[in-house]
N, C-alpha and C. Protein backbone atom coordinates (compact mmCIF):
# COMPACT_ATOMS: atom_id res chain seq x y z
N UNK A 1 4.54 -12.92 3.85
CA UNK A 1 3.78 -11.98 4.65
C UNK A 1 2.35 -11.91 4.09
N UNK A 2 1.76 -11.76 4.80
CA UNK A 2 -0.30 -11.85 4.58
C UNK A 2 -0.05 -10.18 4.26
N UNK A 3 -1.62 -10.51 3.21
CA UNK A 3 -1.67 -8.96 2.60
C UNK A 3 -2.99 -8.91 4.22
N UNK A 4 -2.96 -6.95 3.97
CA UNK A 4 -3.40 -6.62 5.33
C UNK A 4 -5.05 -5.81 4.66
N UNK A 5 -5.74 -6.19 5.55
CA UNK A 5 -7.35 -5.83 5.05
C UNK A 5 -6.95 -4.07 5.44
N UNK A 6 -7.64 -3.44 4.13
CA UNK A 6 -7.96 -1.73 4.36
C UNK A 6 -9.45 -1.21 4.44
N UNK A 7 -9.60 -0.45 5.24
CA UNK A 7 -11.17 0.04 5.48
C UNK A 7 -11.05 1.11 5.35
N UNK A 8 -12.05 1.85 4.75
CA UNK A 8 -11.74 3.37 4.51
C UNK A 8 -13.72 3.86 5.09
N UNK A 9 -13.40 4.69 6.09
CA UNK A 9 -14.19 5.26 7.00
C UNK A 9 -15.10 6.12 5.61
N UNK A 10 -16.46 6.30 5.81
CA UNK A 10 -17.15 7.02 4.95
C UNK A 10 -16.69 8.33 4.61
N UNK A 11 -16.39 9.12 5.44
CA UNK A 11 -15.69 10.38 4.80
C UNK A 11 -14.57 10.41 4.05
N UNK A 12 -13.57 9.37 4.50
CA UNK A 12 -12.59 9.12 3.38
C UNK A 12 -13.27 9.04 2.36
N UNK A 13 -14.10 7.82 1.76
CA UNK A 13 -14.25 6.95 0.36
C UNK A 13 -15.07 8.46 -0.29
N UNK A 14 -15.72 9.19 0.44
CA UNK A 14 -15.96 10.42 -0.07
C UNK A 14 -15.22 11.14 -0.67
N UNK A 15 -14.05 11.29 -0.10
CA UNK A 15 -12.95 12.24 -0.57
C UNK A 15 -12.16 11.12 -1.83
N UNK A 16 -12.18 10.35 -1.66
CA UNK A 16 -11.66 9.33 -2.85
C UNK A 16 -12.72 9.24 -4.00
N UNK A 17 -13.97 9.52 -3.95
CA UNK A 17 -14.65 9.80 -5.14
C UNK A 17 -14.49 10.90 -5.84
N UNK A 18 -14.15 12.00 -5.19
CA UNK A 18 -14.03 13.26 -5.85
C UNK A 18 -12.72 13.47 -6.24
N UNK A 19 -11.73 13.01 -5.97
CA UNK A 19 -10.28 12.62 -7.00
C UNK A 19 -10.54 12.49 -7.72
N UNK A 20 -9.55 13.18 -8.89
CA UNK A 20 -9.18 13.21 -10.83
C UNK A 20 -8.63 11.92 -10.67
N UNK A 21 -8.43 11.57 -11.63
CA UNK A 21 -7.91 10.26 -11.78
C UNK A 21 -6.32 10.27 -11.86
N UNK A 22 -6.30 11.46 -12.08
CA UNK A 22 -4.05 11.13 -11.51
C UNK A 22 -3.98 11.21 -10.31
N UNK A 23 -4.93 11.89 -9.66
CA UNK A 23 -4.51 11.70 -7.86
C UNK A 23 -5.25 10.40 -7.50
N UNK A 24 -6.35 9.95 -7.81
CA UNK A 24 -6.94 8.97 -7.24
C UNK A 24 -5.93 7.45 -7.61
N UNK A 25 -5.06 7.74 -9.01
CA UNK A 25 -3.81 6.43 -8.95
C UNK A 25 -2.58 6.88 -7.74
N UNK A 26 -2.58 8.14 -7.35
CA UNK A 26 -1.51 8.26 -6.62
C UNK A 26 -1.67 7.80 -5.08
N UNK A 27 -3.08 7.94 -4.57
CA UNK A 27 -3.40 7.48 -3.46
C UNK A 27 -3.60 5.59 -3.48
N UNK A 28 -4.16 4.96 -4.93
CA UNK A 28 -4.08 3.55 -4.84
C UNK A 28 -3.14 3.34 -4.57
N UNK A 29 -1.81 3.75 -5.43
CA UNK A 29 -0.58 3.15 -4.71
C UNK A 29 -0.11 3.55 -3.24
N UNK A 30 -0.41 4.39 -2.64
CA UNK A 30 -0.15 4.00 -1.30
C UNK A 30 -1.77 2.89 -0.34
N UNK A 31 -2.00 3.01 -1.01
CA UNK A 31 -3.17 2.00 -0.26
C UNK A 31 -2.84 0.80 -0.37
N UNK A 32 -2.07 0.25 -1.56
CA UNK A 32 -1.89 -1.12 -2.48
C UNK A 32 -0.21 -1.26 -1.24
N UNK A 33 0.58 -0.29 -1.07
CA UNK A 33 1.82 -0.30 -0.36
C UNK A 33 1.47 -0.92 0.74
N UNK A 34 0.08 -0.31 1.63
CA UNK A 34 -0.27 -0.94 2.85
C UNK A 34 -0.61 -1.75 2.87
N UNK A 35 -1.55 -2.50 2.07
CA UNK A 35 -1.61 -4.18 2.11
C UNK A 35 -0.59 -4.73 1.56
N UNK A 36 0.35 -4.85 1.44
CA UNK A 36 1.90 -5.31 1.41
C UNK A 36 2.43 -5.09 2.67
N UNK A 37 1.79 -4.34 3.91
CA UNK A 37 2.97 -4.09 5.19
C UNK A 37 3.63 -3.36 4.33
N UNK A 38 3.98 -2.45 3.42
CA UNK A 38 4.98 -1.42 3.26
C UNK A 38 4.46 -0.04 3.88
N UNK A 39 5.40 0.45 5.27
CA UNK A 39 4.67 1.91 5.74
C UNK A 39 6.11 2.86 5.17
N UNK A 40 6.32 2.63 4.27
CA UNK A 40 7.33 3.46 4.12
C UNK A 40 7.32 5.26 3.99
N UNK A 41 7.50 6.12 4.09
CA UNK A 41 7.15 7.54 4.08
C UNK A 41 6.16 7.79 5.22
N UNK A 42 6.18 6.72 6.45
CA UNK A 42 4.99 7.14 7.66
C UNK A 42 5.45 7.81 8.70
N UNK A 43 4.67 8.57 9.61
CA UNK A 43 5.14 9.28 10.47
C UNK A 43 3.58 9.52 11.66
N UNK A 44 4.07 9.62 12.82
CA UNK A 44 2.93 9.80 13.58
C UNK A 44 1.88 11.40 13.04
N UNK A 45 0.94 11.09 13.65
CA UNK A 45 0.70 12.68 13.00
C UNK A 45 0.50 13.31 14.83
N UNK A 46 1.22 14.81 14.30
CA UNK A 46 1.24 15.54 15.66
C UNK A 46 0.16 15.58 16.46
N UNK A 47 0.09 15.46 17.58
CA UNK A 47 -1.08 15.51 18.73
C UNK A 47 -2.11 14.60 18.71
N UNK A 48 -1.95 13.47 18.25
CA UNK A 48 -2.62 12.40 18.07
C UNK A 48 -1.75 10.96 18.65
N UNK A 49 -2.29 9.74 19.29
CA UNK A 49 -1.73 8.71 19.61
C UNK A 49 -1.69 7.78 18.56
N UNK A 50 -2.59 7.34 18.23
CA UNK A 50 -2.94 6.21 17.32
C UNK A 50 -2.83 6.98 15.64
N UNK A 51 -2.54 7.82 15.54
CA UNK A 51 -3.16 8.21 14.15
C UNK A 51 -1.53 8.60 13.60
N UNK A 52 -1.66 7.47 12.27
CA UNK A 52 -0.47 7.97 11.19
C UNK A 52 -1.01 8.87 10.11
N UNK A 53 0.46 8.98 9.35
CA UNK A 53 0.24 9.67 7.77
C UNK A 53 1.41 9.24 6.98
N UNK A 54 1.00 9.00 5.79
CA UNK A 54 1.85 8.79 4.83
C UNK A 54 1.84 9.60 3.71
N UNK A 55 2.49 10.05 3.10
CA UNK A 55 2.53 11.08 2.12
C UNK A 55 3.61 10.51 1.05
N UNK A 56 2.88 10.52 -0.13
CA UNK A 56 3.48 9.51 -1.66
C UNK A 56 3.21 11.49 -1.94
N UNK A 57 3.97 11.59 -3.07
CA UNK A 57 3.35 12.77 -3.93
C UNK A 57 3.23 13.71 -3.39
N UNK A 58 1.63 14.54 -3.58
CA UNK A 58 1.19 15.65 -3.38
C UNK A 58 0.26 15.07 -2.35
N UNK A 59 -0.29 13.75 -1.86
CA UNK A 59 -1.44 13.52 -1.18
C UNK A 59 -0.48 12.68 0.09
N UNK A 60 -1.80 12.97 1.11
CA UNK A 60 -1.03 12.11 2.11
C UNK A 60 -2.52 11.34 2.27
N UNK A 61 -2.11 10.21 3.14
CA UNK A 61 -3.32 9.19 3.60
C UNK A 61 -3.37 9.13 5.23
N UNK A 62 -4.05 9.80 6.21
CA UNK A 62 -4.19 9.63 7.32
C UNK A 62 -4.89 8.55 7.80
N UNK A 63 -4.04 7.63 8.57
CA UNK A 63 -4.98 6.06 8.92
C UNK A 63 -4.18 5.43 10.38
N UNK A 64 -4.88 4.48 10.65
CA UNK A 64 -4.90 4.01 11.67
C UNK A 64 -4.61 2.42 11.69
N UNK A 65 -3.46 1.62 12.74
CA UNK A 65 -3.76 0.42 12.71
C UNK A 65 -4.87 0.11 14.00
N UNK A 66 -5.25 -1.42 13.30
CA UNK A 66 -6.76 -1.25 13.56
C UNK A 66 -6.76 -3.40 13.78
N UNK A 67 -6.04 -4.03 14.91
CA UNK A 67 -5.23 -5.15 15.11
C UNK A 67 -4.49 -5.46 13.20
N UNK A 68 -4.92 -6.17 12.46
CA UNK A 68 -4.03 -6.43 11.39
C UNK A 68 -4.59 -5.85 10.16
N UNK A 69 -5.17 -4.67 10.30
CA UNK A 69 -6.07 -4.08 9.42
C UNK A 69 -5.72 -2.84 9.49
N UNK A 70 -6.09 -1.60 8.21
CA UNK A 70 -5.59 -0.61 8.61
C UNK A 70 -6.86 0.16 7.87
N UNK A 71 -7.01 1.26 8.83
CA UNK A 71 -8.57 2.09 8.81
C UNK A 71 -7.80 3.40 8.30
N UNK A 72 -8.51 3.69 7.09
CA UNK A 72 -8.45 5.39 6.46
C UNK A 72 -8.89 6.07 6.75
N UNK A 73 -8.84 7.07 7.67
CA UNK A 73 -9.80 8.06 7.80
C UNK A 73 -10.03 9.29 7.41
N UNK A 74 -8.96 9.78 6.47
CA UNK A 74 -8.94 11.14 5.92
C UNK A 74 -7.68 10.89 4.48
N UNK A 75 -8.53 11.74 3.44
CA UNK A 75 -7.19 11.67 2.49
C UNK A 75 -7.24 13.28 1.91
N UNK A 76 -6.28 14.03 2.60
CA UNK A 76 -5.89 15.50 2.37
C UNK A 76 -5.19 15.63 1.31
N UNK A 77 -4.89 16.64 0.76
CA UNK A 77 -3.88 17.01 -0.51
C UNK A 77 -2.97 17.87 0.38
N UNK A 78 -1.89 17.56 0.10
CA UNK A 78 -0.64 18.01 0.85
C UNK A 78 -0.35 19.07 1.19
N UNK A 79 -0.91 20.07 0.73
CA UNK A 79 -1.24 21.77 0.46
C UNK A 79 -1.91 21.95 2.28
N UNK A 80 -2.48 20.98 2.44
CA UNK A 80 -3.30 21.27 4.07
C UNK A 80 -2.12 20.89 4.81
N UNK A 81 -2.66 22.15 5.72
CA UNK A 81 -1.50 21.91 6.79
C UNK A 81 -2.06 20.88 7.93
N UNK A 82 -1.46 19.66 7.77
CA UNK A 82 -0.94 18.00 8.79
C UNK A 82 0.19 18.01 9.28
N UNK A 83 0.30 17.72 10.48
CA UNK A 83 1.78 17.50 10.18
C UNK A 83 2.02 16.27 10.98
């Protein structure tokens, strides 16, 4: 299986700079999962078509497929209500 290109929308990589460094390893590994094709822990997110979430931990990663690529567009701490 081909690893899958990730893009992370400017407001994401924002919110990924300001991560401590135990959350900012907890979100690599789900980023590192998605270029493997692993969506494991995914779920649509409510009232949205195109838009998933995955939630490792305390963080979830809201993203999008995007043809064989997958676009980040938000990374919340689990405490926010997503659903």
């Amino acid at each position: 299986m081909s690893r899958r290109n990730i893009k992370i929308i400017r407001a994401a990589f924002r919110e990924i700079q300001k991560l401590s460094p135990s959350a900012l390893s907890e979100v690599d590994k789900i980023l590192y999962s998605f270029s493997r094709g692993n969506e494991k822990h995914t779920k649509l997110l409510q009232g949205y078509r195109k838009l998933l979430r995955t939630r490792w931990g305390n963080w979830r990663v809201i993203w999008q497929k995007d043809g064989d690529n997958i676009l980040v567009t938000h990374i919340p701490h689990f405490n926010l209500n997503y659903k």
